[in-house]
Protein backbone atom coordinates (compact mmCIF):
# COMPACT_ATOMS: atom_id res chain seq x y z
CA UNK A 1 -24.25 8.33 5.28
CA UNK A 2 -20.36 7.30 6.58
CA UNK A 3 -18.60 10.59 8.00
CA UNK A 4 -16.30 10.62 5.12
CA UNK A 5 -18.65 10.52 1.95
CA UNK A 6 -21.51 13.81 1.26
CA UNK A 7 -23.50 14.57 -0.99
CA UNK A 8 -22.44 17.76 -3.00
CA UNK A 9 -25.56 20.34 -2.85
CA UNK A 10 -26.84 22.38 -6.04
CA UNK A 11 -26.03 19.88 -8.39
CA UNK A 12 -23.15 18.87 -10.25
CA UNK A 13 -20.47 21.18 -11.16
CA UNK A 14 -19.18 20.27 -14.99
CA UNK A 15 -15.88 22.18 -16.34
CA UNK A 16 -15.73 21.63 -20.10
CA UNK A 17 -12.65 19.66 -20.85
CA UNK A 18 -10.63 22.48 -23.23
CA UNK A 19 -11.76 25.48 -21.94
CA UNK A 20 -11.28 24.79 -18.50
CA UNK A 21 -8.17 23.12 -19.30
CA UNK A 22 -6.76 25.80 -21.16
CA UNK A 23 -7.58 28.49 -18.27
CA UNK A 24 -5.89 26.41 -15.87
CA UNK A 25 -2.93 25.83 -17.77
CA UNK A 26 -2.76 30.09 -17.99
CA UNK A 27 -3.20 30.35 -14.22
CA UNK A 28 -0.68 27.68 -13.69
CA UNK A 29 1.66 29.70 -15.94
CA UNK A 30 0.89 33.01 -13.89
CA UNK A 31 1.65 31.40 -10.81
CA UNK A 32 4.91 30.68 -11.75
CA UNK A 33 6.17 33.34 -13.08
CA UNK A 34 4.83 34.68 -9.48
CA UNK A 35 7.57 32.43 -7.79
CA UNK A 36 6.00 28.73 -7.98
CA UNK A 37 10.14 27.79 -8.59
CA UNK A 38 10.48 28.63 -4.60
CA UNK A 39 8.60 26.72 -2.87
CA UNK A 40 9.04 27.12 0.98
CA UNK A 41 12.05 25.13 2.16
CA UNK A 42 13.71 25.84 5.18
CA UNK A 43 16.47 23.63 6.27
CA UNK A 44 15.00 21.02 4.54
CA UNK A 45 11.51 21.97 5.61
CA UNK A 46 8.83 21.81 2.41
CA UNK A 47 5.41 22.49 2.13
CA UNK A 48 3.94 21.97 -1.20
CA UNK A 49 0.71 22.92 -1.78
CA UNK A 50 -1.24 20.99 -5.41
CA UNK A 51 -4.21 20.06 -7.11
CA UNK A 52 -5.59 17.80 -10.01
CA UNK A 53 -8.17 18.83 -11.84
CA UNK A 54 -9.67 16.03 -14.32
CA UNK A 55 -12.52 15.51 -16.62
CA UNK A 56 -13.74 11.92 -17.58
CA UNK A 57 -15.98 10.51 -19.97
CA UNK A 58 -17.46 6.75 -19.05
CA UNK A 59 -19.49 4.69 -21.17
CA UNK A 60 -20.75 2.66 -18.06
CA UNK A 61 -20.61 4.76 -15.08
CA UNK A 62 -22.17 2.54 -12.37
CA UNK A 63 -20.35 -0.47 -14.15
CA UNK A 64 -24.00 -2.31 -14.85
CA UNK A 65 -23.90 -5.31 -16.66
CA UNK A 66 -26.96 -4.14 -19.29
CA UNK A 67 -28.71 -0.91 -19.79
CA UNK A 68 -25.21 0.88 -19.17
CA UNK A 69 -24.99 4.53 -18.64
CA UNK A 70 -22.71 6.96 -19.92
CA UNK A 71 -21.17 9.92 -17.97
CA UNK A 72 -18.97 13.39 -17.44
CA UNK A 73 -17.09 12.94 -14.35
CA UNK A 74 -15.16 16.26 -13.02
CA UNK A 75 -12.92 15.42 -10.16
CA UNK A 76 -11.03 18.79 -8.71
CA UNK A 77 -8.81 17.47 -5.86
CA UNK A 78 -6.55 19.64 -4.05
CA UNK A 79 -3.81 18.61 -2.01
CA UNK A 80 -1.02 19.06 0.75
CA UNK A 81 2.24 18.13 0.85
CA UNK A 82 4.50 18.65 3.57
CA UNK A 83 8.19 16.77 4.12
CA UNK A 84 10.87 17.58 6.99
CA UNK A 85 14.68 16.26 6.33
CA UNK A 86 16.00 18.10 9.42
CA UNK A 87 16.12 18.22 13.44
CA UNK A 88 14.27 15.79 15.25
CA UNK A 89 11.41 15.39 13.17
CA UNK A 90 11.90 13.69 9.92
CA UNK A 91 9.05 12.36 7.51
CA UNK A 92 6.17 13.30 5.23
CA UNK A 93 2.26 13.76 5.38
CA UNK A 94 0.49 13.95 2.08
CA UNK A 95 -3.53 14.43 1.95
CA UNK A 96 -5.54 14.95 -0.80
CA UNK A 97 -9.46 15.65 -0.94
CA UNK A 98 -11.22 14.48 -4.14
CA UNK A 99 -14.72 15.99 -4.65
CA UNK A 100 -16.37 13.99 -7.74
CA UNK A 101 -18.99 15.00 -9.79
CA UNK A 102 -21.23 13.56 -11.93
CA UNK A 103 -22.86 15.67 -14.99
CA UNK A 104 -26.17 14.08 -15.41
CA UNK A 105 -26.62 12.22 -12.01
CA UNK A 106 -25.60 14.16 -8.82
CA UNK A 107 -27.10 12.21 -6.20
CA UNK A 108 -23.74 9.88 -6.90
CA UNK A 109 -21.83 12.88 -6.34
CA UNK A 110 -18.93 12.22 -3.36
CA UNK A 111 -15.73 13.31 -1.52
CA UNK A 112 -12.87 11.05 -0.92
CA UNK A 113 -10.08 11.06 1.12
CA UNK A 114 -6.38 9.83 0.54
CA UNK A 115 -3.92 10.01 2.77
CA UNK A 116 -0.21 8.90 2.91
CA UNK A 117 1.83 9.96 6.14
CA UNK A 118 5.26 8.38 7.63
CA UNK A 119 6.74 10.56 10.80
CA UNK A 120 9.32 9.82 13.11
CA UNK A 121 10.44 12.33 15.99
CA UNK A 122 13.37 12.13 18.34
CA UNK A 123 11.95 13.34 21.75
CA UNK A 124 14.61 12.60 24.00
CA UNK A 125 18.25 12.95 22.13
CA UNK A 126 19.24 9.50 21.25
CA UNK A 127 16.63 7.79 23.45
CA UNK A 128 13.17 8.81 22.65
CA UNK A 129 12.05 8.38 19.65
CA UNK A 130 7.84 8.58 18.34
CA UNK A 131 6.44 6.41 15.07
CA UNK A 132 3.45 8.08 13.54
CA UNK A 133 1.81 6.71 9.95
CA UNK A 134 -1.28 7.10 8.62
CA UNK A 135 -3.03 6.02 5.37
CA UNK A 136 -6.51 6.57 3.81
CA UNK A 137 -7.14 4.73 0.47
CA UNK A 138 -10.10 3.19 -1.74
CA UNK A 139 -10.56 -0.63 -1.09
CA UNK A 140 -12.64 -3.80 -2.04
CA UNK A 141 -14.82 -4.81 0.61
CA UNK A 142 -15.47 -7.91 -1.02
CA UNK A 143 -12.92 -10.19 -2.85
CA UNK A 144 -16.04 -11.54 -5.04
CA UNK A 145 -17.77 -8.15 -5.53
CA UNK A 146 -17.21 -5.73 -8.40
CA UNK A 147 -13.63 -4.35 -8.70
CA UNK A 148 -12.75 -1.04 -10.82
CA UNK A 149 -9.42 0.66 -11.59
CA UNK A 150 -10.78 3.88 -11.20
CA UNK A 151 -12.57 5.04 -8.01
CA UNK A 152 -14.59 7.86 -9.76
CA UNK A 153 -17.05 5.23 -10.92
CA UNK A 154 -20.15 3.65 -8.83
CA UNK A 155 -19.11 0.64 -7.04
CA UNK A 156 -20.96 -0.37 -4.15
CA UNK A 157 -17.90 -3.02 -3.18
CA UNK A 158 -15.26 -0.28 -2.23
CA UNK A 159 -14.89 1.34 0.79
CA UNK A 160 -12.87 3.81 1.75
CA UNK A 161 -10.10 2.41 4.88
CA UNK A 162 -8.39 4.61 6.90
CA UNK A 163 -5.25 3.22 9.08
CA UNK A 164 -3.46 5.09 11.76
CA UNK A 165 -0.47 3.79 13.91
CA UNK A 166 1.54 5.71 16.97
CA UNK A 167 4.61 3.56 18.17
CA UNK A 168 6.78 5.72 21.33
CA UNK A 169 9.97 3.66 21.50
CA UNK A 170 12.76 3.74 23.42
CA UNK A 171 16.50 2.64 22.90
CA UNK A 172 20.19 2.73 23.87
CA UNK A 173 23.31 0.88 25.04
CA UNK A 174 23.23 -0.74 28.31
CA UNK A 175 27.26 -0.65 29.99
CA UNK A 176 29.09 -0.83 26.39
CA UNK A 177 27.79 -4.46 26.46
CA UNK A 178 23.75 -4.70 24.67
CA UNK A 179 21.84 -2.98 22.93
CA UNK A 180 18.27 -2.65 24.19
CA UNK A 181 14.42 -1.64 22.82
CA UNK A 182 10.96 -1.10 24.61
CA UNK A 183 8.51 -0.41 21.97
CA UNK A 184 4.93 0.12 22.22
CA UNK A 185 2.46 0.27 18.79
CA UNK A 186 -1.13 0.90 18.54
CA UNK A 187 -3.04 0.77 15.53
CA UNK A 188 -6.78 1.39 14.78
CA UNK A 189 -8.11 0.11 11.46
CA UNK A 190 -11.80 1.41 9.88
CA UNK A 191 -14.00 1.29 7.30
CA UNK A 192 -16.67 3.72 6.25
CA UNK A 193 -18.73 1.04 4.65
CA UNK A 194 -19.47 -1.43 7.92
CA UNK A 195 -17.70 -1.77 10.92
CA UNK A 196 -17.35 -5.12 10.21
CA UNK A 197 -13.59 -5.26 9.92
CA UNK A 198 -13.02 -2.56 12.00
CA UNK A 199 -9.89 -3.34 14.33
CA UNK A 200 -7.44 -2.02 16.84
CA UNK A 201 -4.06 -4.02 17.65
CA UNK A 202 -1.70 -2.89 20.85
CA UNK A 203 1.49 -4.54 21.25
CA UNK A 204 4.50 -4.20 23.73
CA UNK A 205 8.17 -5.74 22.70
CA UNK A 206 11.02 -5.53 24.63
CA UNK A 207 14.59 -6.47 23.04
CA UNK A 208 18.10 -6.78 24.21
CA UNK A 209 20.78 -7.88 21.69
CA UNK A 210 24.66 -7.61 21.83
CA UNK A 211 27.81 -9.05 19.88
CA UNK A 212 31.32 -10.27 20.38
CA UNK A 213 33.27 -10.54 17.17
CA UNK A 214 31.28 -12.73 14.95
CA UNK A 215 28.83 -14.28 17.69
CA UNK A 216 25.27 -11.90 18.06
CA UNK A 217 22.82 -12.82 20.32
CA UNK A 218 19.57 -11.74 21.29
CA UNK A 219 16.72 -12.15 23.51
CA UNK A 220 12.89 -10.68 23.15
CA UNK A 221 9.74 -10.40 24.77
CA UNK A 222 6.47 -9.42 23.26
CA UNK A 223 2.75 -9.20 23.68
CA UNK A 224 -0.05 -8.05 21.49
CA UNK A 225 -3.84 -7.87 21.66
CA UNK A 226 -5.95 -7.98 18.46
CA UNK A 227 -9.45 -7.02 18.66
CA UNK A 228 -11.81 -6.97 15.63
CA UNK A 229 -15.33 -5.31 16.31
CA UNK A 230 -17.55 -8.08 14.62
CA UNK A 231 -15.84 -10.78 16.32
CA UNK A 232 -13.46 -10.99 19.31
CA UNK A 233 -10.59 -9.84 21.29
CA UNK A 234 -7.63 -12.40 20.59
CA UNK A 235 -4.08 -11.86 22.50
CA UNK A 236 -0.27 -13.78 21.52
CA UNK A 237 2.65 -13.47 23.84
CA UNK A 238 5.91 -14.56 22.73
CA UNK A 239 9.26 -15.22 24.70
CA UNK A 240 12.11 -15.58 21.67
CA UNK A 241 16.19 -16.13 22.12
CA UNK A 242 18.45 -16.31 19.43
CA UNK A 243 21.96 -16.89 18.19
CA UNK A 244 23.71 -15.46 14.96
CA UNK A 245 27.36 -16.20 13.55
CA UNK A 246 28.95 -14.62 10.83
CA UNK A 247 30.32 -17.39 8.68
CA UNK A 248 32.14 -14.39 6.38
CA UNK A 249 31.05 -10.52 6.96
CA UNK A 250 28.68 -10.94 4.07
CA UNK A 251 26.71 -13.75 5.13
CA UNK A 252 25.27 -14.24 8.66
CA UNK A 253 23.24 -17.75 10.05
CA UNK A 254 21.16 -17.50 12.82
CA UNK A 255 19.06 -19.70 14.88
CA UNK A 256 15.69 -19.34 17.88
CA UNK A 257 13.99 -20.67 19.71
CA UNK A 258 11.14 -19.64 22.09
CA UNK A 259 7.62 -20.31 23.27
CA UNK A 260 3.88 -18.84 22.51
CA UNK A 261 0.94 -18.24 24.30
CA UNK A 262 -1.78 -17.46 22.43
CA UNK A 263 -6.07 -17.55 21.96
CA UNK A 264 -6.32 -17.05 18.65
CA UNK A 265 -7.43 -20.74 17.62
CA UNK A 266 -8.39 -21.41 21.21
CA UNK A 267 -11.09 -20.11 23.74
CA UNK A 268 -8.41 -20.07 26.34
CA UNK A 269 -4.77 -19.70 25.74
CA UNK A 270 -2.06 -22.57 24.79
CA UNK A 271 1.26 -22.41 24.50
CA UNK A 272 3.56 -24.11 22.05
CA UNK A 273 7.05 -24.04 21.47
CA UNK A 274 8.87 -22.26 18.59
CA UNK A 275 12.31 -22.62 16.49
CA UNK A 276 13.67 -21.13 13.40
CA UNK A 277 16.56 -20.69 11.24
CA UNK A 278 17.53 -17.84 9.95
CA UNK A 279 20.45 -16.28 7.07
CA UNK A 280 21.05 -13.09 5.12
CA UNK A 281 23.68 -12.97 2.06
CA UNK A 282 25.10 -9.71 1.02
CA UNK A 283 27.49 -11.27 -1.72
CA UNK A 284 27.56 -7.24 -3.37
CA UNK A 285 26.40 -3.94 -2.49
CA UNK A 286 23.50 -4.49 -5.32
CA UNK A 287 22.44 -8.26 -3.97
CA UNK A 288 20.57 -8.91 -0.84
CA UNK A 289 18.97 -12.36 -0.35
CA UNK A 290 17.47 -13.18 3.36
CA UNK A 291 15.54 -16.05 3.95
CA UNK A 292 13.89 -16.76 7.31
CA UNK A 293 11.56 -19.62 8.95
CA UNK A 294 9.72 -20.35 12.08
CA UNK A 295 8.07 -23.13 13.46
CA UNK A 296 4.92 -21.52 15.21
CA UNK A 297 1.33 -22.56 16.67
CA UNK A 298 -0.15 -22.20 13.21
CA UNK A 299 2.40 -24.18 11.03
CA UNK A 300 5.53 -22.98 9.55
CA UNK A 301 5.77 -18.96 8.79
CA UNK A 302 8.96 -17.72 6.43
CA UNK A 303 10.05 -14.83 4.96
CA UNK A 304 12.68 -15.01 1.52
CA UNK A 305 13.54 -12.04 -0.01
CA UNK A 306 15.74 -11.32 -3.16
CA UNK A 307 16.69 -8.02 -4.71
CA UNK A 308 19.80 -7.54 -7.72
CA UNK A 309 20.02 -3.89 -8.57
CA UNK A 310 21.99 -3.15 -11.73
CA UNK A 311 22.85 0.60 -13.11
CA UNK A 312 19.46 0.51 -15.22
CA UNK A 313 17.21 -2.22 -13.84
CA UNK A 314 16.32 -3.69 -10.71
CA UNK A 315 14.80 -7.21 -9.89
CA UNK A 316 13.05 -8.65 -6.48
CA UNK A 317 11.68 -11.55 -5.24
CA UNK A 318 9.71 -12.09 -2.31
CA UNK A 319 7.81 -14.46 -0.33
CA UNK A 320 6.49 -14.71 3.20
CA UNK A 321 3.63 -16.73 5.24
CA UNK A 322 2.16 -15.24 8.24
CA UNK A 323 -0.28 -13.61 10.52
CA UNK A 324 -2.02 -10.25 8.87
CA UNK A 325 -2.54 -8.57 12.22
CA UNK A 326 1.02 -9.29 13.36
CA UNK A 327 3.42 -5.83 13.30
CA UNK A 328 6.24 -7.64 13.77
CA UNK A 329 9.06 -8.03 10.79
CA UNK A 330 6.82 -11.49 10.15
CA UNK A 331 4.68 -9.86 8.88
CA UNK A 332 2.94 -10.43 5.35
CA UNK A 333 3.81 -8.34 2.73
CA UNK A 334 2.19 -9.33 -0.94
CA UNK A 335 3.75 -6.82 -2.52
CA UNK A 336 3.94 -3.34 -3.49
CA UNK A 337 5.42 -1.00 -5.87
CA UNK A 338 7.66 0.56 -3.21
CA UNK A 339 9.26 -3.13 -3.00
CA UNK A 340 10.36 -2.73 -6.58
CA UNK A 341 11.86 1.32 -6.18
CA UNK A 342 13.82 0.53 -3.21
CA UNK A 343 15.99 -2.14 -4.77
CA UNK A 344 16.65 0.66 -7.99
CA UNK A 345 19.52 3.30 -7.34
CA UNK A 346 18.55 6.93 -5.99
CA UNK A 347 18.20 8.52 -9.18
CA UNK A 348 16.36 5.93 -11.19
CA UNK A 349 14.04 4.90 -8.15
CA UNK A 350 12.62 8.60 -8.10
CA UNK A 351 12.21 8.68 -11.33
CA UNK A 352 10.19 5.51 -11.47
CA UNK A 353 8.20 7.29 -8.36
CA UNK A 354 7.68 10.26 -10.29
CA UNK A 355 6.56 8.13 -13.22
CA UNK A 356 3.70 6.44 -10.96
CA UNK A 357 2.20 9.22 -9.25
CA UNK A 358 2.67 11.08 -12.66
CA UNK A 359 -0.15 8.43 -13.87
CA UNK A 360 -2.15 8.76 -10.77
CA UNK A 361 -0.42 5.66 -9.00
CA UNK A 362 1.08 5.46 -5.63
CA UNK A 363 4.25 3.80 -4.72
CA UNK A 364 2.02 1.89 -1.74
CA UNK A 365 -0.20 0.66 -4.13
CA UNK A 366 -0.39 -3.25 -4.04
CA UNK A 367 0.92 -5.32 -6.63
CA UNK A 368 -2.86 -7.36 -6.33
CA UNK A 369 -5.49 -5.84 -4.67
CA UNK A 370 -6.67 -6.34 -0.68
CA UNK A 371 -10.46 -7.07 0.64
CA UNK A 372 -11.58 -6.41 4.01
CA UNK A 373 -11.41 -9.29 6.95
CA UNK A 374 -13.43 -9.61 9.92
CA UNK A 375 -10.86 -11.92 11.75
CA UNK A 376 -7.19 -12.86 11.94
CA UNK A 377 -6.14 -14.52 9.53
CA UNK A 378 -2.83 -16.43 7.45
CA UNK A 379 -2.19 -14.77 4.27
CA UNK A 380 0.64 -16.49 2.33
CA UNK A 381 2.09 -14.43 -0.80
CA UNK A 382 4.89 -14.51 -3.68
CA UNK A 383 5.62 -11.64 -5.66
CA UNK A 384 7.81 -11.06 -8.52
CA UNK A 385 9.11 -7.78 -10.08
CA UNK A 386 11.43 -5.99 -12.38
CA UNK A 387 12.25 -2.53 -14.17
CA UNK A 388 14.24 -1.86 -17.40
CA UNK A 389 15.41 1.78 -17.09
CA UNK A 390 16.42 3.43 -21.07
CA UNK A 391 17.25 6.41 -21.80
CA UNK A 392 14.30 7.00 -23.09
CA UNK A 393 12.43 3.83 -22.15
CA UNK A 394 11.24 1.98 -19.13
CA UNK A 395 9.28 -1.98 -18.64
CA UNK A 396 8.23 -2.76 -15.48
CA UNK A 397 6.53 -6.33 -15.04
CA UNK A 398 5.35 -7.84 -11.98
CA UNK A 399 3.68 -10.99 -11.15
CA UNK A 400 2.08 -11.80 -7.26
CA UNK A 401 -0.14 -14.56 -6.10
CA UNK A 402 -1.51 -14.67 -2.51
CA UNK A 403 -3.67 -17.16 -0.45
CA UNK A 404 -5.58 -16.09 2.68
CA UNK A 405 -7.07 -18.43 5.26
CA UNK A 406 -9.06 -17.91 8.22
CA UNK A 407 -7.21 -18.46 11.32
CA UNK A 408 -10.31 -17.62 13.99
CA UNK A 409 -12.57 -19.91 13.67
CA UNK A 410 -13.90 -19.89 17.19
CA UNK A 411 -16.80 -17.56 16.39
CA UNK A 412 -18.93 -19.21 13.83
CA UNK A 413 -20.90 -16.07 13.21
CA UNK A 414 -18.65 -14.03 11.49
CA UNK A 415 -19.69 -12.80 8.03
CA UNK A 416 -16.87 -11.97 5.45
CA UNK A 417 -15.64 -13.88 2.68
CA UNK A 418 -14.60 -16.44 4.64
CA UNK A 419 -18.37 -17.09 5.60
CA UNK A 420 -18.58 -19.09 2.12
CA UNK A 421 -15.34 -20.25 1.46
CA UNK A 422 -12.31 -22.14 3.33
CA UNK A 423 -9.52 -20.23 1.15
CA UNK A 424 -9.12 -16.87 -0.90
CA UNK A 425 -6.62 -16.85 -3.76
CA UNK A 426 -5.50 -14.03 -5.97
CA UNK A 427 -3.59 -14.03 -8.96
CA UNK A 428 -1.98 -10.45 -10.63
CA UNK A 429 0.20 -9.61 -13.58
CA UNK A 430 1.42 -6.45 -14.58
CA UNK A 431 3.28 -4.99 -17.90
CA UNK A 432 4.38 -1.37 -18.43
CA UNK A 433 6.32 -0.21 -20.95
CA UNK A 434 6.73 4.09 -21.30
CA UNK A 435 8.20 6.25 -24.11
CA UNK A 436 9.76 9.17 -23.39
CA UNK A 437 9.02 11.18 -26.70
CA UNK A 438 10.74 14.48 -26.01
CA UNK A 439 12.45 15.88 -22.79
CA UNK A 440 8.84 17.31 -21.82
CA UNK A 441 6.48 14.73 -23.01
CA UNK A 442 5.71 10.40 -22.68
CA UNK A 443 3.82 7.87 -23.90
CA UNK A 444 2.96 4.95 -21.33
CA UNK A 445 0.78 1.28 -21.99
CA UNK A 446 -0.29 -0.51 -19.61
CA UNK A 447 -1.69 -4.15 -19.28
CA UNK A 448 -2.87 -5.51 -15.61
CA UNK A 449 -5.14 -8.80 -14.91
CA UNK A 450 -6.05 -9.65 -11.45
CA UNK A 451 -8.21 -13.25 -10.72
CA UNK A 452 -10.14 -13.98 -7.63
CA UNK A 453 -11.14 -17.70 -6.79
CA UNK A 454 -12.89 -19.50 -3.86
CA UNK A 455 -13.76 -22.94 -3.05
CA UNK A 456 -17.39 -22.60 -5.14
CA UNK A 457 -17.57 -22.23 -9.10
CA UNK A 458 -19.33 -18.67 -8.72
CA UNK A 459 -16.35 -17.21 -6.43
CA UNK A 460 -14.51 -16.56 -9.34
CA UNK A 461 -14.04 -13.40 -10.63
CA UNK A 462 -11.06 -11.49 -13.16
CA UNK A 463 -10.47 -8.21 -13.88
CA UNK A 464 -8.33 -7.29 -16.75
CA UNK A 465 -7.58 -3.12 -17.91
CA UNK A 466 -5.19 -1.55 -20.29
CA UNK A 467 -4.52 1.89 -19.91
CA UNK A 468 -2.76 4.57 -22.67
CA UNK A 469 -1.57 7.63 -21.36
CA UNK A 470 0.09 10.80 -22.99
CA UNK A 471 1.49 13.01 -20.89
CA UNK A 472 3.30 16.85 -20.70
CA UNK A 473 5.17 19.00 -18.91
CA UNK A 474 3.03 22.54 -19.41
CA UNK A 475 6.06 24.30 -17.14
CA UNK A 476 8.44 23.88 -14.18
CA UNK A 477 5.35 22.80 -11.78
CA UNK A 478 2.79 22.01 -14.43
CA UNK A 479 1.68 18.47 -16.40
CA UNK A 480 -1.28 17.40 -18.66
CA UNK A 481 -2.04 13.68 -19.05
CA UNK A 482 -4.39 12.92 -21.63
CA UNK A 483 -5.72 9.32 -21.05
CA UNK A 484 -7.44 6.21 -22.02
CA UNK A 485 -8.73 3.02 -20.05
CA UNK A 486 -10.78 -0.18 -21.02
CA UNK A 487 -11.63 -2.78 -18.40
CA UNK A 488 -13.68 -5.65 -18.70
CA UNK A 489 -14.54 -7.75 -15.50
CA UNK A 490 -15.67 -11.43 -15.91
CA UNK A 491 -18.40 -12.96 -12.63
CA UNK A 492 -21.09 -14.93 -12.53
CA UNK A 493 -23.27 -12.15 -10.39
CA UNK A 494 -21.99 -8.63 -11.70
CA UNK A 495 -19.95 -8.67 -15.09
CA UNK A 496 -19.62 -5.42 -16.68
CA UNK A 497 -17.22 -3.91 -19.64
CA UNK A 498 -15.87 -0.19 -19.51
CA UNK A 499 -14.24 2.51 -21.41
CA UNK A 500 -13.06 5.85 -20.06
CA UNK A 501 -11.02 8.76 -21.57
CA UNK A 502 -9.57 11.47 -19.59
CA UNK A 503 -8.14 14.62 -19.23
CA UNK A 504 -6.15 15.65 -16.37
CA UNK A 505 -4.05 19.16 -15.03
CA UNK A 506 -2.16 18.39 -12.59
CA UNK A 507 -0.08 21.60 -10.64
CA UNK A 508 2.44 22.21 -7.71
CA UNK A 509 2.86 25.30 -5.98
């Protein structure tokens, strides 16, 4: 049994949804009249302890195609927040521990883990500086396999990833005249399911950059060594120079060239050359637009990105092709709802966070939903979003397609979706629209459908969910969501149809 899943002992451990509601909501209410208003905040130092506590009823628990099998879920997860906004440390860590239980079967009973971390430290005043981030999260292990919107069913396709990343960094001025970087990054991928994507990637980049009037320049060195457990180690080394110009402050052209010496399509390393053209726009302080591409050993790799933020909505575009172990700015991003809050103003992004996590999202969600690899590989990926702020309404839509390919091929026995099939393409779309109804209470709808296709007939698979949500503000620190979900997933192997309502306390202290 993985390290990370158990078995709860003595059988399963059922609150009734009102009562145990109800007392919680009069603890909750206790504890702040206690003091739950201060939490501990010291120069912006915050630790903020919470917890969830939900009950769920299922129609098809273990998402079966026939002989489905209804269910009480009680999930009780408690939780840890703690941010620092001062000194040399700066950054957040948030873990939560789920512990699910199941009514009438508790051999499927289970803990998971989610994690969500970002730190950065200044060890040496201006000099030294330390990356740390960290993430734990529920993921397909097959694109083709069953998919679910909610992890407290049965699904033997999702394991549980964790990702960890240290990056000690160094930087400064060198005579008044360049700027200059030495960077390391390590970063150890795994899987509690198989260690058949497990991975660890080490790179090295050194940079040195400087500017006279409008002229930049810049010249950078890097090396990094992939190595995935069920296949091989694979290494890239890059030598890059470039040249920018601003034309006008507000937009900048830039051009590079280099070469690469890599292994990845190879048994021994080749080198090719590289060039690219670069150019950012800033025509406002609400419009960004960058577009970037490279000609590399793979084909061409590129990177557009658009974002317009108005005082009540915010739209992006974005599109990129690339490697997915590279930690460089090249690489892929297909999208995520952090994309979409970053491009709104201060006060309307956090309120669109606070929305999200409110209805048990996370702002690092993906837009479409990732699968585990056993090899490097080029993922290519669009993405399209937008948010309507109201006064008492909000619409977010987004819309994200993404192709992966294999880019290893020089181990033929490596099983993983790619075993079957030459390409993997996913399709998403999103729609939310939310209702405030008073100053303490909402009403939210939401419509997603995600489709999965391969090079075969059977490697198709779509999964399409619409969630209702009411929610309340009990007090200051205190919310009740009462909820209702319907998915229906459409394969040749494993189609099933589900319907879940929920109830769910959710308190800071």
């Amino acid at each position: 049994m993985p390290a990370s899943k158990h078995v709860l002992r003595g059988g399963a451990v059922t609150i009734p949804v009102i009562g145990g509601l109800l007392a919680l909501v009069n603890m909750g209410a206790q504890a702040q009249r206690i003091g739950l208003e201060q939490a501990p905040d010291v120069r912006g130092l915050a630790i903020v302890p919470h917890i969830s506590i939900s009950e769920t009823y299922t129609d098809n628990y273990r998402l079966a195609a026939e002989n489905e099998q209804s269910e009480l879920i009680t999930q009780v997860s408690p939780g840890l927040r703690l941010s620092s906004n001062f000194g040399r440390i700066k950054g957040f860590v948030d873990y939560s521990l789920a512990s699910i239980a199941y009514a009438r079967n508790s051999a499927s009973n289970n803990f998971q883990n989610s994690l969500l971390a970002s730190m950065n430290a200044e060890a040496v005043e201006n000099w030294a500086y330390l990356d740390i981030n960290g993430s734990v999260s529920q993921q397909s292990v097959s694109a083709f396999g069953t998919r679910s919107v909610d992890s407290q069913l049965v699904d033997a396709n999702r394991a549980e990833v964790s990702t960890f990343s240290v990056s000690p960094y160094v930087r400064g001025r060198l005579a008044d005249v360049a700027n200059y970087e030495v960077r390391l990054v390590h970063t150890a991928s795994n899987s509690d399911v198989s260690n058949a994507s497990d991975s660890t990637t080490t790179s090295g980049q050194m940079q040195i950059s400087g500017n006279r009037r409008a002229l930049g320049w810049s010249a950078n060195a890097s090396r990094q060594v992939v190595d995935f457990s069920a296949s091989r180690q694979t290494e890239n080394d890059r030598l890059n120079g470039a040249l920018s110009y601003a034309v006008i402050p507000e937009l900048v052209l830039s051009v590079r060239g280099g070469r690469e010496f890599t292994n990845v399509t190879s048994v021994d390393k080749r080198s090719s050359s590289t060039s690219g053209l670069g150019l950012a726009w800033t025509p406002t302080d609400r419009t960004t637009i960058s577009a970037d591409r490279e000609r590399r050993f793979f084909g061409n790799s590129h990177t557009i990105s658009f974002r317009h933020r108005m005082p009540r909505s915010a739209w992006t575009f974005s599109s990129s092709r690339g490697i997915s172990s590279e930690s460089d700015p090249v690489f892929v991003n297909l999208g995520t709802w952090n994309d979409l809050i970053s491009a709104l103003d201060a006060i309307t992004g956090d309120q669109f966070r606070r929305d999200l996590i409110a209805r048990g999202g996370s702002p690092t969600d993906p837009i479409i939903g990732q699968f585990l690899k056993s090899s490097v590989s080029v993922q290519r990926g669009q993405n399209m979003s937008f948010a309507l702020l109201g006064l008492r309404d909000t619409i977010t839509f987004s819309a994200s397609r993404s192709e992966h390919r294999r880019l290893d091929n020089v181990m033929p026995n490596i099983f993983d979706d790619f075993s079957s099939t030459d390409v993997i393409r996913q399709r998403g779309l999103s729609l939310r629209l939310a209702h405030r109804l008073t100053p303490q209470s909402s009403l939210d709808v939401g419509v997603a459908r995600e489709k999965t296709t391969g090079t075969l007939a059977s490697q198709a698979v779509t999964l399409r969910s619409i969630n209702v949500n009411w929610s309340t503000k009990l007090g200051q620190r205190t919310g009740l969501t009462l909820g209702m979900r319907r998915a229906l997933f459409d394969s040749s192997s494993s189609p099933y149809a589900v319907l879940g309502l929920s109830a769910a306390l959710n308190m800071q202290f």
